[in-house]
C-alpha atoms as a PDB file:
ATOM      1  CA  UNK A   1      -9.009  -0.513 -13.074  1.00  0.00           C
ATOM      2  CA  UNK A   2      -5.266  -0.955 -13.021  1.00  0.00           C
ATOM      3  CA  UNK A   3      -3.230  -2.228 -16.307  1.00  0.00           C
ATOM      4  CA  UNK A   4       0.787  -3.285 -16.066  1.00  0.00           C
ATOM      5  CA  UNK A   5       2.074  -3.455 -19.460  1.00  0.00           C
ATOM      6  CA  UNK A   6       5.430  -4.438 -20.437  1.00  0.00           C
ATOM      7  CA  UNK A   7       6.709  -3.015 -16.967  1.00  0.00           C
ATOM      8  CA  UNK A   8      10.758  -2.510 -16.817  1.00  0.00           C
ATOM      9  CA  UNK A   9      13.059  -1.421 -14.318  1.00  0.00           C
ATOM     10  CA  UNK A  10      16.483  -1.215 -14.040  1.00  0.00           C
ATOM     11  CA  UNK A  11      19.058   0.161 -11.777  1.00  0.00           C
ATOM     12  CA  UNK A  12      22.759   0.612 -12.213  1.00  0.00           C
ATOM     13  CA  UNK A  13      24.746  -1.205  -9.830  1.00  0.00           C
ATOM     14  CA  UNK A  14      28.658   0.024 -10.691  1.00  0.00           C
ATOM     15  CA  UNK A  15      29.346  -1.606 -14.216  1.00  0.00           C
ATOM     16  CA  UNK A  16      26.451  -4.029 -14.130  1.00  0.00           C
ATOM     17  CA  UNK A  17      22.711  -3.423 -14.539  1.00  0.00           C
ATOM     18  CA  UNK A  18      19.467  -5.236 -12.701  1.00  0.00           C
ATOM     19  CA  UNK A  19      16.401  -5.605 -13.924  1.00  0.00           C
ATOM     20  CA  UNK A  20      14.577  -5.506 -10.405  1.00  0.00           C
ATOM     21  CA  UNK A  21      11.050  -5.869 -13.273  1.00  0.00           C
ATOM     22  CA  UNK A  22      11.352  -7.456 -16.637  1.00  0.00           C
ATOM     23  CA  UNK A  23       8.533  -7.179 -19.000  1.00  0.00           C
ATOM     24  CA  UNK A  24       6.089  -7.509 -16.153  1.00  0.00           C
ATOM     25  CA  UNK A  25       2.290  -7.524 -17.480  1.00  0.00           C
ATOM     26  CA  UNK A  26      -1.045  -7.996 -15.450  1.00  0.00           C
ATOM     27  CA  UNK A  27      -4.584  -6.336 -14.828  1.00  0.00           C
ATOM     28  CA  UNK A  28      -6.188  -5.436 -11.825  1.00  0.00           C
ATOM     29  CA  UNK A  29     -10.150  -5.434 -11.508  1.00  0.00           C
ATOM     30  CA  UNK A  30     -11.994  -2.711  -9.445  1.00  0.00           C
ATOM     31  CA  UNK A  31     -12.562  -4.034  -5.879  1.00  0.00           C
ATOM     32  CA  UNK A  32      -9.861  -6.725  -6.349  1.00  0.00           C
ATOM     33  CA  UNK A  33      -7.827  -7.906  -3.581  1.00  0.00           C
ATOM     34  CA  UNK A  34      -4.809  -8.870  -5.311  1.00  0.00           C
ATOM     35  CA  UNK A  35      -1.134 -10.212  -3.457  1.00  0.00           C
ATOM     36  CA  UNK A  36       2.114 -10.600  -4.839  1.00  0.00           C
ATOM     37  CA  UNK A  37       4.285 -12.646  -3.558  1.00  0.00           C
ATOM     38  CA  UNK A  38       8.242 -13.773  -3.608  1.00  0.00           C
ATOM     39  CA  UNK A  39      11.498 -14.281  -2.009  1.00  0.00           C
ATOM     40  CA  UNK A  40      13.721 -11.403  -0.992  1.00  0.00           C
ATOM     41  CA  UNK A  41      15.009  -9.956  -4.503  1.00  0.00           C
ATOM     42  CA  UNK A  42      12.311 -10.723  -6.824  1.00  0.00           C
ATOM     43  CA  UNK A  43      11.057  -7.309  -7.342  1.00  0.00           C
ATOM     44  CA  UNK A  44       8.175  -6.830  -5.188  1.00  0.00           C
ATOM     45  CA  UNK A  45       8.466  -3.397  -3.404  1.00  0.00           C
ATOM     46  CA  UNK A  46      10.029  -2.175  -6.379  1.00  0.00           C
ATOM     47  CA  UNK A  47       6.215  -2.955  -8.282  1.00  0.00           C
ATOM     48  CA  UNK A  48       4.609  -1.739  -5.393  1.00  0.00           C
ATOM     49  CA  UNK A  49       6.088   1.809  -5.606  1.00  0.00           C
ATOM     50  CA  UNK A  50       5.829   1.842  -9.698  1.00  0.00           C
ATOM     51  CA  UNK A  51       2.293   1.004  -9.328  1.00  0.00           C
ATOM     52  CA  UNK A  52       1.751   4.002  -6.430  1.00  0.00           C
ATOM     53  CA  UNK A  53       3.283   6.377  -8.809  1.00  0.00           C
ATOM     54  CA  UNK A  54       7.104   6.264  -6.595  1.00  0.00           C
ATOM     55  CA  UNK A  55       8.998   5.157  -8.968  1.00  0.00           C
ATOM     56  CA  UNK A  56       9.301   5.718 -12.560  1.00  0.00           C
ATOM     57  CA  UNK A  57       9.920   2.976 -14.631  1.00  0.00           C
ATOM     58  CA  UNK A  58      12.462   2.555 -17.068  1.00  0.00           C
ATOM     59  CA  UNK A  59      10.072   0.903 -19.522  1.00  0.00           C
ATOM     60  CA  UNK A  60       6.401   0.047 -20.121  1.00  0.00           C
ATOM     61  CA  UNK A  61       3.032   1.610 -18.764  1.00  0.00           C
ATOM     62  CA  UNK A  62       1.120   1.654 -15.592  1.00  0.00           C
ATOM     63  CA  UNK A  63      -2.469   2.730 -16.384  1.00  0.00           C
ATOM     64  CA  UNK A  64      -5.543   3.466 -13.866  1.00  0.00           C
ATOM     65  CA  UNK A  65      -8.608   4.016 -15.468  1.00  0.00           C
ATOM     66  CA  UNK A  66      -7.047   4.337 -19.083  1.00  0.00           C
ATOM     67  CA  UNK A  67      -4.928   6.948 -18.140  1.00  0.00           C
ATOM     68  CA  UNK A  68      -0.768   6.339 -18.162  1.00  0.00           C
ATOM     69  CA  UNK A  69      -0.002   8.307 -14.859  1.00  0.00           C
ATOM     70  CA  UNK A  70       4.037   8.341 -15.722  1.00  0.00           C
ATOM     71  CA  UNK A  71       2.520  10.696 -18.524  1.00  0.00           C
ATOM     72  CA  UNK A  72       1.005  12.899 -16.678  1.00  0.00           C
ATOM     73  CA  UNK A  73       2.794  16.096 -14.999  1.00  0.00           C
ATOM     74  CA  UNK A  74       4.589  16.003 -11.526  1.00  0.00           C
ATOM     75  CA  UNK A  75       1.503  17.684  -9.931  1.00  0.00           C
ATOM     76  CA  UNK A  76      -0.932  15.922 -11.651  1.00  0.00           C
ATOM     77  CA  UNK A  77       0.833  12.525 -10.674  1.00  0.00           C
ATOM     78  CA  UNK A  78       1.125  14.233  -6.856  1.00  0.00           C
ATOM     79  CA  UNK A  79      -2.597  14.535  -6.874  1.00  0.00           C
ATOM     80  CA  UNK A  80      -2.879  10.692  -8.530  1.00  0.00           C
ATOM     81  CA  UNK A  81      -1.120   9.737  -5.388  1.00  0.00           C
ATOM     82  CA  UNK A  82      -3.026  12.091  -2.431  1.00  0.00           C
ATOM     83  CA  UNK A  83      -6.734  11.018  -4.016  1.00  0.00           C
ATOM     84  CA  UNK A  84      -6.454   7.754  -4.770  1.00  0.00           C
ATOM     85  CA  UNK A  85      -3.584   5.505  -3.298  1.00  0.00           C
ATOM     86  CA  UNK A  86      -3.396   4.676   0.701  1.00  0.00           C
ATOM     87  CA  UNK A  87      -0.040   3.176   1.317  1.00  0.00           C
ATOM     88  CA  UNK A  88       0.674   0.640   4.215  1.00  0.00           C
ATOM     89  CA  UNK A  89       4.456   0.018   5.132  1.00  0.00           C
ATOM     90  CA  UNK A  90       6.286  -2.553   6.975  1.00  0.00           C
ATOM     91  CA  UNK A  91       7.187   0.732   9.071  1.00  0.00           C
ATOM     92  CA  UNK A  92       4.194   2.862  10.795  1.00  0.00           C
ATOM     93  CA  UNK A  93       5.850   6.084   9.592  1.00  0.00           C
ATOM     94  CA  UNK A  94       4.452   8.264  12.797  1.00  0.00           C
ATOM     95  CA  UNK A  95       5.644  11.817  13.499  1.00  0.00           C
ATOM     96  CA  UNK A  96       6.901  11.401  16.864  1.00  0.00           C
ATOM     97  CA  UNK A  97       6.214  14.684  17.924  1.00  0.00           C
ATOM     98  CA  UNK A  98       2.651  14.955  16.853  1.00  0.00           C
ATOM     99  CA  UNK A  99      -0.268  13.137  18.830  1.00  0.00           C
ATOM    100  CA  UNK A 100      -2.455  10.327  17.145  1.00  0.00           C
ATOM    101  CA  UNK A 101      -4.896  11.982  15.661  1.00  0.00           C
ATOM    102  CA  UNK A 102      -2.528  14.905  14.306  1.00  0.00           C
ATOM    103  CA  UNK A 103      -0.633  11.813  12.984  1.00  0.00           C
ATOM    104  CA  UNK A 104      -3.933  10.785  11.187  1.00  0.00           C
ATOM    105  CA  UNK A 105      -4.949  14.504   9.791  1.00  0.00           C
ATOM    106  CA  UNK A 106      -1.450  14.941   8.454  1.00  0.00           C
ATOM    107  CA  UNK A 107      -2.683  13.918   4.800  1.00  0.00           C
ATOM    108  CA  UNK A 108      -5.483  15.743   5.185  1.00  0.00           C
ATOM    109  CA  UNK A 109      -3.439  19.104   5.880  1.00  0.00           C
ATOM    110  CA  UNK A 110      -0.923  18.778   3.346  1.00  0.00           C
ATOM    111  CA  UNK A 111      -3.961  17.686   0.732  1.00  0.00           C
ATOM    112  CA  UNK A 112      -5.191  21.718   1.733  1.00  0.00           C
ATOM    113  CA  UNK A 113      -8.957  20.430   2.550  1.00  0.00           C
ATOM    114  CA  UNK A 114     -11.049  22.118   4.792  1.00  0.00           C
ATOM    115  CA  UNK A 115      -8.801  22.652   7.920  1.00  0.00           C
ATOM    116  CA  UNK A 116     -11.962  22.592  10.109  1.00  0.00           C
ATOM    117  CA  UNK A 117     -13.191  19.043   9.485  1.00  0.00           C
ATOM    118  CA  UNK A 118      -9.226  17.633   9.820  1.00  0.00           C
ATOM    119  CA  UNK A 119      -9.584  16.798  13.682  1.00  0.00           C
ATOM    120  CA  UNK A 120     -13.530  15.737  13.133  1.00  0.00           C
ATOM    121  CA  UNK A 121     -11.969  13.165  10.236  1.00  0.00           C
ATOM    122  CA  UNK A 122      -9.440  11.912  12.145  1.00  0.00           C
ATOM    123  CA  UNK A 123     -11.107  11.095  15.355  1.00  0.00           C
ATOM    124  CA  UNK A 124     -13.482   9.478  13.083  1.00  0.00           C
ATOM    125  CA  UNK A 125     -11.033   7.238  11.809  1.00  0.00           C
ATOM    126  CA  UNK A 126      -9.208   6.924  15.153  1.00  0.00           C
ATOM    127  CA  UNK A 127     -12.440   5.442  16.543  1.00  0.00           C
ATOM    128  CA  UNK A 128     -13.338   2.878  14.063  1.00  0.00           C
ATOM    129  CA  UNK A 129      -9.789   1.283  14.622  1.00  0.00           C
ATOM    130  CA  UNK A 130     -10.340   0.995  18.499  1.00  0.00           C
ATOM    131  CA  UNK A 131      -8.158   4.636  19.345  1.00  0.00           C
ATOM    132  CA  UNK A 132     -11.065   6.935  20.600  1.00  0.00           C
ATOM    133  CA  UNK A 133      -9.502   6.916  23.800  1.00  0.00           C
ATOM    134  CA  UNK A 134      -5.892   7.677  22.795  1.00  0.00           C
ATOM    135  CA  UNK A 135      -6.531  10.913  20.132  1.00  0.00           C
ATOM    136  CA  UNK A 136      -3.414  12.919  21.977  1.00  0.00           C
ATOM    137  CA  UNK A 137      -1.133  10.046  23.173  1.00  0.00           C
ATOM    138  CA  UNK A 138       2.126  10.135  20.815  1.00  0.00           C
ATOM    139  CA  UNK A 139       3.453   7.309  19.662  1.00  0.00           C
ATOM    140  CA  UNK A 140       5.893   6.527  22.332  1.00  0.00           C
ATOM    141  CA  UNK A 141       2.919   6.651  24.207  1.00  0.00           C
ATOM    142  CA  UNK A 142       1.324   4.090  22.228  1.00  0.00           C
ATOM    143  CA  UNK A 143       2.321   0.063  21.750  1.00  0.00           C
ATOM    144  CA  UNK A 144       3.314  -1.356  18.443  1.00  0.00           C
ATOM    145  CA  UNK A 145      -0.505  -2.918  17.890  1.00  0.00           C
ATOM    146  CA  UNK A 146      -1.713   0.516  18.429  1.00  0.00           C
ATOM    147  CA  UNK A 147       0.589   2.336  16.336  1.00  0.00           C
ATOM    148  CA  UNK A 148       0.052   0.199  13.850  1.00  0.00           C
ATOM    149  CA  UNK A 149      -3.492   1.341  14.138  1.00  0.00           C
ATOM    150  CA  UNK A 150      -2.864   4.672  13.749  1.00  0.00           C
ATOM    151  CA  UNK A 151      -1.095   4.211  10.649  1.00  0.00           C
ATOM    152  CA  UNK A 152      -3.953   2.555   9.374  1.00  0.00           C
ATOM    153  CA  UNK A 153      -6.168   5.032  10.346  1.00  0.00           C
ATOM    154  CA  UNK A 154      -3.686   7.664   8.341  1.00  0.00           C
ATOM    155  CA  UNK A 155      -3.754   5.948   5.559  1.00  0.00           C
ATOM    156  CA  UNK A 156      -7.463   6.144   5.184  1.00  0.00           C
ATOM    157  CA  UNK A 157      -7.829   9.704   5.952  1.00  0.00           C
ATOM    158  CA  UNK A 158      -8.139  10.898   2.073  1.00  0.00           C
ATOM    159  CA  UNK A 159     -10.677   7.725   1.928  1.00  0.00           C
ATOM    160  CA  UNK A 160      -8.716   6.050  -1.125  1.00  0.00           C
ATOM    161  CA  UNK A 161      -9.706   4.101  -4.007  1.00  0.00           C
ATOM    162  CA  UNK A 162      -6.558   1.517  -4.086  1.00  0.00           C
ATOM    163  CA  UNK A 163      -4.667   0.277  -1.086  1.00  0.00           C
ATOM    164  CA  UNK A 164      -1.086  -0.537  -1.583  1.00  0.00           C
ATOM    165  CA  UNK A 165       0.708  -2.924   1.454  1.00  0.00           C
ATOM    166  CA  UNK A 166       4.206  -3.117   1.256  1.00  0.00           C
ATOM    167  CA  UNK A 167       4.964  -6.096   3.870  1.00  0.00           C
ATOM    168  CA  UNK A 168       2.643  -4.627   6.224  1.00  0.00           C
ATOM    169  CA  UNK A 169       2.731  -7.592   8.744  1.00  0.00           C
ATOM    170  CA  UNK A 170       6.283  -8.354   8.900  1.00  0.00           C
ATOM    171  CA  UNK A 171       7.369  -6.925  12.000  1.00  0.00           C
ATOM    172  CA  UNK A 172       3.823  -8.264  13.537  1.00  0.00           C
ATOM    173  CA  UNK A 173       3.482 -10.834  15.783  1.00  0.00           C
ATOM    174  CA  UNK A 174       0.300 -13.474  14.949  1.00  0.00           C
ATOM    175  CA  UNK A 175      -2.478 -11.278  16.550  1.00  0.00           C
ATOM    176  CA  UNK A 176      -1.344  -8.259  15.344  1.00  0.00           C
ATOM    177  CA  UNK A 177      -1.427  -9.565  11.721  1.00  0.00           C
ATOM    178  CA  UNK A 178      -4.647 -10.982  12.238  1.00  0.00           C
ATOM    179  CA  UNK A 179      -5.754  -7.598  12.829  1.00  0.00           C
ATOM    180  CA  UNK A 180      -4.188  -5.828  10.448  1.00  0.00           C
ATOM    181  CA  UNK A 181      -5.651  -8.741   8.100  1.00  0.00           C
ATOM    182  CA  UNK A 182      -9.043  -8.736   9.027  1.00  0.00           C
ATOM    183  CA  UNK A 183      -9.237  -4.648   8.618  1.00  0.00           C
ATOM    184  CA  UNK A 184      -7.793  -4.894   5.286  1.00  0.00           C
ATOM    185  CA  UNK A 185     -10.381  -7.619   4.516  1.00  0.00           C
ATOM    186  CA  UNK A 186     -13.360  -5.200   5.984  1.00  0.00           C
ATOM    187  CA  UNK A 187     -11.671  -2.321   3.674  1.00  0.00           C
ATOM    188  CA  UNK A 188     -11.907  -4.181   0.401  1.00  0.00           C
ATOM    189  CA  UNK A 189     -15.134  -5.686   1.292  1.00  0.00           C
ATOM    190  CA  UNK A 190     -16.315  -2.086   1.012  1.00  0.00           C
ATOM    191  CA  UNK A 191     -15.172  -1.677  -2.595  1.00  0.00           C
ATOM    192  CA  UNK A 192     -11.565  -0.713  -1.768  1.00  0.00           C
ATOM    193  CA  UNK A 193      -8.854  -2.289  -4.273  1.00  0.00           C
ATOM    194  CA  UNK A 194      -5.974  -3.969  -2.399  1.00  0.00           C
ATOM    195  CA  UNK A 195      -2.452  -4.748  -3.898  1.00  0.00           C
ATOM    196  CA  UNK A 196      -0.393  -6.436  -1.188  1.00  0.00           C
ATOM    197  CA  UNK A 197       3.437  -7.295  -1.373  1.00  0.00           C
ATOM    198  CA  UNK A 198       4.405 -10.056   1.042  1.00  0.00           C
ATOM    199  CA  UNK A 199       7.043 -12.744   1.572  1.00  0.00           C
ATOM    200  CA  UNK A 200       4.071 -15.077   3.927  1.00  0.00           C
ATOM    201  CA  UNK A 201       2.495 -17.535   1.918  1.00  0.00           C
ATOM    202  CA  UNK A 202      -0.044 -17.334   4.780  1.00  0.00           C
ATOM    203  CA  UNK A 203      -0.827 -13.614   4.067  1.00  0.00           C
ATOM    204  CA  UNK A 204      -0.931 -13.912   0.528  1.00  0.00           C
ATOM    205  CA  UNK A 205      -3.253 -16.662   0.095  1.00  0.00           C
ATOM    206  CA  UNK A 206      -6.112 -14.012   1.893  1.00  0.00           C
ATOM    207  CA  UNK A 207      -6.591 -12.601  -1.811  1.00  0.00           C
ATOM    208  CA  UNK A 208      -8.676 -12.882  -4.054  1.00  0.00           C
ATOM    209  CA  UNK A 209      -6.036 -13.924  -6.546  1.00  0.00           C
ATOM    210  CA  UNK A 210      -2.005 -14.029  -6.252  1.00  0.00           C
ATOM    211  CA  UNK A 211       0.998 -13.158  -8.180  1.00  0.00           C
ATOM    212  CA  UNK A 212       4.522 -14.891  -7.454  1.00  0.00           C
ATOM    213  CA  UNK A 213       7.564 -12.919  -8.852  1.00  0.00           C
ATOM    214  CA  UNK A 214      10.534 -14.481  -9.312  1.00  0.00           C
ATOM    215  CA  UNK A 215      13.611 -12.643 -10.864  1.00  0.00           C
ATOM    216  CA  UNK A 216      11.255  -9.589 -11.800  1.00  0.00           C
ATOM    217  CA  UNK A 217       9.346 -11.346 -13.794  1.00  0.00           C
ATOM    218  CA  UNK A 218       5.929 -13.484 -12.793  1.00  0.00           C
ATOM    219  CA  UNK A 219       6.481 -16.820 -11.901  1.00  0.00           C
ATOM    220  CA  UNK A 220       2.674 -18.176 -11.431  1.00  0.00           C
ATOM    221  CA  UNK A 221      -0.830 -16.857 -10.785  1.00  0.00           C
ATOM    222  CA  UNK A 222      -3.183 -19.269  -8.564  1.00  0.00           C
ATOM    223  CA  UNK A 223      -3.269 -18.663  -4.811  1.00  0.00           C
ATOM    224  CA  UNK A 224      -3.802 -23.024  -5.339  1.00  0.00           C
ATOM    225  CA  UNK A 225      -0.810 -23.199  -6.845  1.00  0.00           C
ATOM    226  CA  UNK A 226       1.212 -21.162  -4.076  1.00  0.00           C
ATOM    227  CA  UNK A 227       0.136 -23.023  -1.096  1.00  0.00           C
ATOM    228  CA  UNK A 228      -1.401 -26.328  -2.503  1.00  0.00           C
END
């Protein structure tokens, strides 16, 4: 489903430039529930975002489905990004000022689908995450666990193909990130791809298969290898 080839980036940094990727290379199969992992440095995020279509690289290709989506047009690669990727941040990212399920419809309204079924979708989502009694609480009105299960719930709303996790669980405490784990688990078990960026070795041995980047560049490739 998803093909890294030759992946480069670099920033400039005064005089000097870093490679945050160097020549990174890797496949992704349909349904895969993939982690990369690595200390602070080593060029996770900064694959995360390349592979959501965030960041352009300065080299190489990221294809989905055969298609390079750095070729495509701004729109098109807008659209790439609406239909098919759900992000997850470290941060929930709520609107403070809208309730929970206007948090959740959000995609939904700026994706210009039918405005009647945006509440109907939401609450939906709201409800299989444990919310269906909080719909118009705001986040302040919510704890962390539960915002965290909004966000969740947003990031679902245009039913993606490919989940990306930036360090989801690293302001979580153990029972929290159990949670988020297990839903993430229950999401790919349903044919969802998940890419997930972490620093736990914990976390990232709940894949299917694991990367380790070290200096923008992969170190090794067995979870067996990373925690053994």
């Amino acid at each position: 489903m998803i093909r890294i080839e030759n992946l480069t980036r670099a920033f400039a940094v005064g005089r000097e430039t870093i490679r945050a990727l160097d020549g990174v290379s890797f496949e992704v199969q349909r349904g895969e529930y993939l982690t990369v992992t690595g200390p602070s440095g080593s060029g996770k995020s900064t694959l995360l975002m390349s592979l959501g279509g965030l960041l352009h690289p300065t080299s190489g290709r990221v294809m989905f489905d055969g298609v390079d989506i750095y070729r495509q047009s701004p729109r098109a690669l807008a659209q790439f990004r609406t239909k098919t990727i759900g992000f997850v941040f470290q941060q929930f990212h709520l609107v403070p000022y809208l309730t929970a399920w206007e948090n959740v419809a959000l995609p939904l309204m700026l994706n210009g689908s039918n405005q009647g079924k945006h509440r109907q979708i939401a609450v939906g989502l709201l409800e299989r995450v444990g919310l269906g009694s909080r719909l118009n609480h705001k986040p302040s009105q919510l704890s962390v666990g539960q915002q965290q299960r909004v966000a969740m719930a947003r990031t679902l709303a245009n039913n993606p193909s490919v989940i990306l996790a930036d360090e989801p669980t690293g302001s979580l405490d153990p029972d929290l990130t159990a949670n988020l784990m297990a839903l993430l688990k229950d999401l790919n078990s349903e044919g969802r791809t998940v890419v997930l960026v972490t620093h736990s070795r914990e976390v990232a041995a709940a894949g299917d298969r694991c990367l380790a980047l070290q200096d923008g560049r992969i170190a090794q490739a067995a979870v067996s290898q990373l925690v053994g």
